[in-house]
N, C-alpha and C. Protein backbone atom coordinates (compact mmCIF):
# COMPACT_ATOMS: atom_id res chain seq x y z
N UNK A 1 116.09 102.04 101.69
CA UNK A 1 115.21 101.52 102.72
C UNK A 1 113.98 102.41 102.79
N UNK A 2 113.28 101.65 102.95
CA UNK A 2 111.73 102.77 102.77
C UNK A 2 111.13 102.96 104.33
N UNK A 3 110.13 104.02 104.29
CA UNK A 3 110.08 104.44 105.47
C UNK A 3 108.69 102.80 106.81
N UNK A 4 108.63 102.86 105.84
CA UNK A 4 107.65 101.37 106.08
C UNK A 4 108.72 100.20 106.65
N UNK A 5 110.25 100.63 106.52
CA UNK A 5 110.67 99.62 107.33
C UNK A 5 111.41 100.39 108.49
N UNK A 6 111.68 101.57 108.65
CA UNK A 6 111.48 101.47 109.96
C UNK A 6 110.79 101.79 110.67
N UNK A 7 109.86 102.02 110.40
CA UNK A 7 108.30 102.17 111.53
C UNK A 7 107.39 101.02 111.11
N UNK A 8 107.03 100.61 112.35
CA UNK A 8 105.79 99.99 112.21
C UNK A 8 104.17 100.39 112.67
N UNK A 9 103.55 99.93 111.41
CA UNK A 9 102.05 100.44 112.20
C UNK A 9 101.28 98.99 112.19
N UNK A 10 100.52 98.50 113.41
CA UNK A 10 99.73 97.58 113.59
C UNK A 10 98.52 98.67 114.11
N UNK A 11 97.48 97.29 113.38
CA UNK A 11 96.00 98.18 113.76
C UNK A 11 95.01 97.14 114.55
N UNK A 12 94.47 97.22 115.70
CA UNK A 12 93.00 96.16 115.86
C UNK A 12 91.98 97.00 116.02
N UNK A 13 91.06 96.41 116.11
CA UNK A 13 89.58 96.50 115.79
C UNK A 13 88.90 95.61 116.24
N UNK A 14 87.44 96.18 116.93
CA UNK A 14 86.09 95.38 117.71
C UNK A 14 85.24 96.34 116.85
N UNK A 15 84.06 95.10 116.20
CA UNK A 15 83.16 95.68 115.66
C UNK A 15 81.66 96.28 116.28
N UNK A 16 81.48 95.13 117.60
CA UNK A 16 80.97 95.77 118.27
C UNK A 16 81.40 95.57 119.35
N UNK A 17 80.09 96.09 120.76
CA UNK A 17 80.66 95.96 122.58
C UNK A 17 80.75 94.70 122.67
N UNK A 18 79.99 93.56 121.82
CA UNK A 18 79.89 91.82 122.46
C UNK A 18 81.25 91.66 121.60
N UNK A 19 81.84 91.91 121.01
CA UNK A 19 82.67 91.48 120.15
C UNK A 19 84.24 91.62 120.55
N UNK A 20 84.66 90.71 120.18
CA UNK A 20 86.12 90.52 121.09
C UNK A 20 87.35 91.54 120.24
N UNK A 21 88.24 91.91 120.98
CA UNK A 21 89.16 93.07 119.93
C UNK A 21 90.19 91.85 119.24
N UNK A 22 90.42 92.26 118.32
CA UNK A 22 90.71 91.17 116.90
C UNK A 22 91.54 92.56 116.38
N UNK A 23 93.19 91.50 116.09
CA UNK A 23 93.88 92.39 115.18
C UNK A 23 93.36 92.13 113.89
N UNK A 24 94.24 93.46 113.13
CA UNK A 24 94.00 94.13 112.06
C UNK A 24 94.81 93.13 111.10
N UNK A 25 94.79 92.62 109.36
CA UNK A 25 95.64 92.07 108.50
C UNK A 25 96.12 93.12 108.03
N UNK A 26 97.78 93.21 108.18
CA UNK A 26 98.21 94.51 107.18
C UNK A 26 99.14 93.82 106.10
N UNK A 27 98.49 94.73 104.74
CA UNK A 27 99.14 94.64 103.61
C UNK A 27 99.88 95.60 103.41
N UNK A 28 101.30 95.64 102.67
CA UNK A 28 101.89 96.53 102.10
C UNK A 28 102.04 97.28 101.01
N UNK A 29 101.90 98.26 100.61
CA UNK A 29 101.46 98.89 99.13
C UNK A 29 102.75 98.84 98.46
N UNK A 30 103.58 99.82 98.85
CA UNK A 30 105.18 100.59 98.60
C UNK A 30 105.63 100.88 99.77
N UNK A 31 106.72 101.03 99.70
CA UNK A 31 107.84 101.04 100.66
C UNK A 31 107.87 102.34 101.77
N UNK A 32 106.41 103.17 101.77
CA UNK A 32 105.72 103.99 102.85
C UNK A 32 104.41 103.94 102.78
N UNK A 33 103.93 102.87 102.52
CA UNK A 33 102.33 102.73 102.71
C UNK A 33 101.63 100.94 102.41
N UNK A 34 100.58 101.14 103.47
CA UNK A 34 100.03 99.71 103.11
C UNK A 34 98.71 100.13 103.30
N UNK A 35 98.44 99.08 103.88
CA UNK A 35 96.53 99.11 104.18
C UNK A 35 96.10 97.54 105.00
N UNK A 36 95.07 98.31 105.62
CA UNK A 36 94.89 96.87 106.46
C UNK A 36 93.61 96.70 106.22
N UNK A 37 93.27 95.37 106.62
CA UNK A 37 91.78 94.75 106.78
C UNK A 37 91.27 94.04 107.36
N UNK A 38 89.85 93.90 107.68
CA UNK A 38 89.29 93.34 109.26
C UNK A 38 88.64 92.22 108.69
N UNK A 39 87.59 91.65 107.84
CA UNK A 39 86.94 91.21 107.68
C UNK A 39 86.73 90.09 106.69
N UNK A 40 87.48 90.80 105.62
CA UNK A 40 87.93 90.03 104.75
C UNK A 40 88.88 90.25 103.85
N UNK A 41 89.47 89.87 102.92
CA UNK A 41 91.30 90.64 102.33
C UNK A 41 90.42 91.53 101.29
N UNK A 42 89.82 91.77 100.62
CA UNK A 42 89.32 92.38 99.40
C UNK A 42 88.61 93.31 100.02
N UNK A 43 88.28 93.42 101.06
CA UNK A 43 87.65 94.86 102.03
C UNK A 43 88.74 95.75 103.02
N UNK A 44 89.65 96.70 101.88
CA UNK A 44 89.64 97.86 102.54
C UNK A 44 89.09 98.09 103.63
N UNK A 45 90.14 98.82 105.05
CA UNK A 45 89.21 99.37 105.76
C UNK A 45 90.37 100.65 106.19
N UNK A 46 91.75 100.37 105.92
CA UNK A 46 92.37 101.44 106.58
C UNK A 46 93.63 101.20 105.54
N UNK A 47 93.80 102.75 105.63
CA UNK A 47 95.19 103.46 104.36
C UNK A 47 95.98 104.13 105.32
N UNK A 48 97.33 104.02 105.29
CA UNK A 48 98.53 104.51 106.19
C UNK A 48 99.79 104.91 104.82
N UNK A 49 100.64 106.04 105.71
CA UNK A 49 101.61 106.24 104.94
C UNK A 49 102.70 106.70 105.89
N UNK A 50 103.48 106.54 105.77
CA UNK A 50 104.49 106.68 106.82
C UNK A 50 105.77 107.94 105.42
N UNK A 51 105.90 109.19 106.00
CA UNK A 51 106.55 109.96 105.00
C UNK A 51 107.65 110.18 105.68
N UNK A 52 109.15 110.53 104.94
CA UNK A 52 110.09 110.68 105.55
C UNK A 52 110.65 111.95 105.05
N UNK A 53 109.89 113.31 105.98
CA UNK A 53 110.19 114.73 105.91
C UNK A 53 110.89 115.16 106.04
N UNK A 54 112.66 114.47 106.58
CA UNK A 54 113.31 114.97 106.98
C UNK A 54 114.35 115.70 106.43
N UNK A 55 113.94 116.82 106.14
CA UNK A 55 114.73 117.92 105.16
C UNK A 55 114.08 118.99 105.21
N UNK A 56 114.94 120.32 105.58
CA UNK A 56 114.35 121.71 105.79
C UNK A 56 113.72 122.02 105.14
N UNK A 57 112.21 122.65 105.82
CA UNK A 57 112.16 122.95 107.09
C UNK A 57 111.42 121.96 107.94
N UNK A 58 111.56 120.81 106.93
CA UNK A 58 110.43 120.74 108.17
C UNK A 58 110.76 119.19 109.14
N UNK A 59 111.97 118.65 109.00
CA UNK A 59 112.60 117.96 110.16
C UNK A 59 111.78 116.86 110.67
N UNK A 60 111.12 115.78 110.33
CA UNK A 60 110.14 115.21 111.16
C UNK A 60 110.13 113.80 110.16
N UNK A 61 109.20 113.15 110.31
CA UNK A 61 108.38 111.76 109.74
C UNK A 61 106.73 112.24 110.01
N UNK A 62 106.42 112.50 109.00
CA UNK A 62 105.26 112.19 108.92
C UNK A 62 103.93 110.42 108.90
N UNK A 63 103.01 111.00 109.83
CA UNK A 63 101.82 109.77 109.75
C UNK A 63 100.72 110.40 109.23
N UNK A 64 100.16 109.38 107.83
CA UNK A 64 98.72 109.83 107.37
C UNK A 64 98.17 108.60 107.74
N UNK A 65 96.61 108.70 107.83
CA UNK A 65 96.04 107.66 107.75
C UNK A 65 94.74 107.72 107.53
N UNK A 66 93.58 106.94 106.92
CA UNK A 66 92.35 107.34 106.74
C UNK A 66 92.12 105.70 106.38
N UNK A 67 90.32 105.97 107.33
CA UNK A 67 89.72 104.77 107.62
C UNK A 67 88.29 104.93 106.92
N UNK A 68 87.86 103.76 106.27
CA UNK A 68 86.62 103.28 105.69
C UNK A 68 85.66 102.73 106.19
N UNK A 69 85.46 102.96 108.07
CA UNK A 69 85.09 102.04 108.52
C UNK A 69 84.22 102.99 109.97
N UNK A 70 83.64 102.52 110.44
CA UNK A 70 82.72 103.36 111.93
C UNK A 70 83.07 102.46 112.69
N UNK A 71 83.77 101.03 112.68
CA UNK A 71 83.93 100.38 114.06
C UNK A 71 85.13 100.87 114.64
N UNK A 72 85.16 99.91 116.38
CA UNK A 72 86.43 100.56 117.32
C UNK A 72 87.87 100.42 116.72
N UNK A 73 88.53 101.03 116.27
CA UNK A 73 89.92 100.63 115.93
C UNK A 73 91.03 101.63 116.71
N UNK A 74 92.35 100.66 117.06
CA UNK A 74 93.54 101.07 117.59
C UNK A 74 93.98 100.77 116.23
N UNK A 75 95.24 102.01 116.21
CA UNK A 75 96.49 102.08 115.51
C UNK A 75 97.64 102.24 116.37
N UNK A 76 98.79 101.79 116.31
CA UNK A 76 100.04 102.31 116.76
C UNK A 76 101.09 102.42 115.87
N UNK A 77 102.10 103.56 115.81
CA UNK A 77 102.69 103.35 114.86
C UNK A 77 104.26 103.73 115.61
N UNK A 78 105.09 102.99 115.65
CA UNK A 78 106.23 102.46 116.16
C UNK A 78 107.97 102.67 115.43
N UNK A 79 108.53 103.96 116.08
CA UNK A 79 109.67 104.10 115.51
C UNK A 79 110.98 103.09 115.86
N UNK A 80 111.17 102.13 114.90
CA UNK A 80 111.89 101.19 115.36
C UNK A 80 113.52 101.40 115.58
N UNK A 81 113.59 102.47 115.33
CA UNK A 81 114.88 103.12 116.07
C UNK A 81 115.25 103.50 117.42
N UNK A 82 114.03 104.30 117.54
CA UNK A 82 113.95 105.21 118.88
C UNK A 82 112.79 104.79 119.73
N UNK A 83 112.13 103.66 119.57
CA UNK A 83 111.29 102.95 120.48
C UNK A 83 110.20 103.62 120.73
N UNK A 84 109.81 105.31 119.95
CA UNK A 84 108.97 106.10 120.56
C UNK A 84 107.79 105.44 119.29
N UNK A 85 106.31 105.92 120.02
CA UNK A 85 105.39 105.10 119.72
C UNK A 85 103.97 105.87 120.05
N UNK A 86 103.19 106.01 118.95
CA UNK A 86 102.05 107.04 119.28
C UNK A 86 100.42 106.16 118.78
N UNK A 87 99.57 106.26 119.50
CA UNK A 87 98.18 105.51 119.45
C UNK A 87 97.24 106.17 118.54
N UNK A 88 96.39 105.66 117.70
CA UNK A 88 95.75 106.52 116.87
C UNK A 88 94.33 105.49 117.38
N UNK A 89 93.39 106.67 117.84
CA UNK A 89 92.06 105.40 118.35
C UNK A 89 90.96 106.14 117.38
N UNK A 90 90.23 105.28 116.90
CA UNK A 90 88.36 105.55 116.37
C UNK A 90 87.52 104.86 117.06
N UNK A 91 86.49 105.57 118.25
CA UNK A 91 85.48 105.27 118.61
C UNK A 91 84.31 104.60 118.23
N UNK A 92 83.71 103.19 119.08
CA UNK A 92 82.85 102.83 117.82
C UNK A 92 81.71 103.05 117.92
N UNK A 93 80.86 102.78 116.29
CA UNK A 93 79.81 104.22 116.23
C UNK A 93 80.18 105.59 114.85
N UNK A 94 81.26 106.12 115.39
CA UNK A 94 81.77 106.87 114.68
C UNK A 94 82.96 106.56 113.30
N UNK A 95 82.59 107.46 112.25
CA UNK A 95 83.27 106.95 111.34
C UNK A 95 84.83 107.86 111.66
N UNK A 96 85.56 106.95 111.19
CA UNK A 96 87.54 107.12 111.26
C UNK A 96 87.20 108.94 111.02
N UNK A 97 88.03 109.64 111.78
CA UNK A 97 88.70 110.74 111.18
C UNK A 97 90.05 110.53 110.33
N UNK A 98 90.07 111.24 109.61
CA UNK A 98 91.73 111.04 108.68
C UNK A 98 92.98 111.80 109.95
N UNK A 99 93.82 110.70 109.23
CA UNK A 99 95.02 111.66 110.78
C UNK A 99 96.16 112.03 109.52
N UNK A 100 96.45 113.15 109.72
CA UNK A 100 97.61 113.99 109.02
C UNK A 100 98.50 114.81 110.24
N UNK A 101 99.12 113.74 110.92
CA UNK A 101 100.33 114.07 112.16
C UNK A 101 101.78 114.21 111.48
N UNK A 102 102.00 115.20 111.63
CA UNK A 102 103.02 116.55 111.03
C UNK A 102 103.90 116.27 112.25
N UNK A 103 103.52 115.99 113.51
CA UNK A 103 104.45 116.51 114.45
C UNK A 103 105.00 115.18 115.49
N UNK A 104 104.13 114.50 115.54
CA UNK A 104 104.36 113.39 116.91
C UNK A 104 106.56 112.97 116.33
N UNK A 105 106.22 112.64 115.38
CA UNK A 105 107.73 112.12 115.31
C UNK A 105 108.60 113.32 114.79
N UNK A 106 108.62 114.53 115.33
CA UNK A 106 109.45 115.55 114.80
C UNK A 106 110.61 115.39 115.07
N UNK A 107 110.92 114.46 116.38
CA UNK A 107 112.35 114.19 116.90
C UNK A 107 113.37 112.84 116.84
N UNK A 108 112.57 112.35 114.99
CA UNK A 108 112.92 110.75 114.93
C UNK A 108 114.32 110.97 113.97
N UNK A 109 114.52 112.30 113.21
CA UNK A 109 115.26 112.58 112.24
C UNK A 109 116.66 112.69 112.57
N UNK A 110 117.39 111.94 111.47
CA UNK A 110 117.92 111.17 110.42
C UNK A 110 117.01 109.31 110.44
């Protein structure tokens, strides 16, 4: 079972302030990573990986993610075990920071 099935990540996005928030299309790569898109399927805009760290030392699930894009976007990414659930936001205007979260799910393991 790959780590992409038990977490979920959904993403939306508003491109601008007149513009209504519109989910994200997510594709799946491999069985801990996909990618989503806003606009059209052949435009990239966001890369996710969902890693499953759990082996000493370092006990956890890892979230990467990195965006191609300066508009508003929500991420959530959703442990479908343990119901716990963390928001990843980009301001719009500003281009995506990359997220390399080591820790939010340190307490999802086995």
């Amino acid at each position: 079972m790959g780590t992409l099935d038990r977490f979920s990540v959904a993403a939306s996005f508003r491109a601008s302030l007149a513009a209504p928030v519109l989910p994200a299309a997510a594709v799946k790569l491999t069985a801990d990573s996909g990618y989503f898109w806003f606009f059209a399927p052949d435009n990239v805009e966001l890369v996710v990986k969902v890693v499953d760290a759990c082996v000493d030392p370092f006990q956890a699930h890892w979230f990467f993610g990195a965006g191609m894009t300066n508009v508003e976007v929500q991420m959530v990414v959703t442990d479908r075990h343990t119901g716990e659930s963390k928001a990843y936001d980009n301001a719009l205007g500003t281009p995506f920071p990359p997220i390399q979260d080591t820790s939010t799910f340190a307490a999802t393991c086995p």
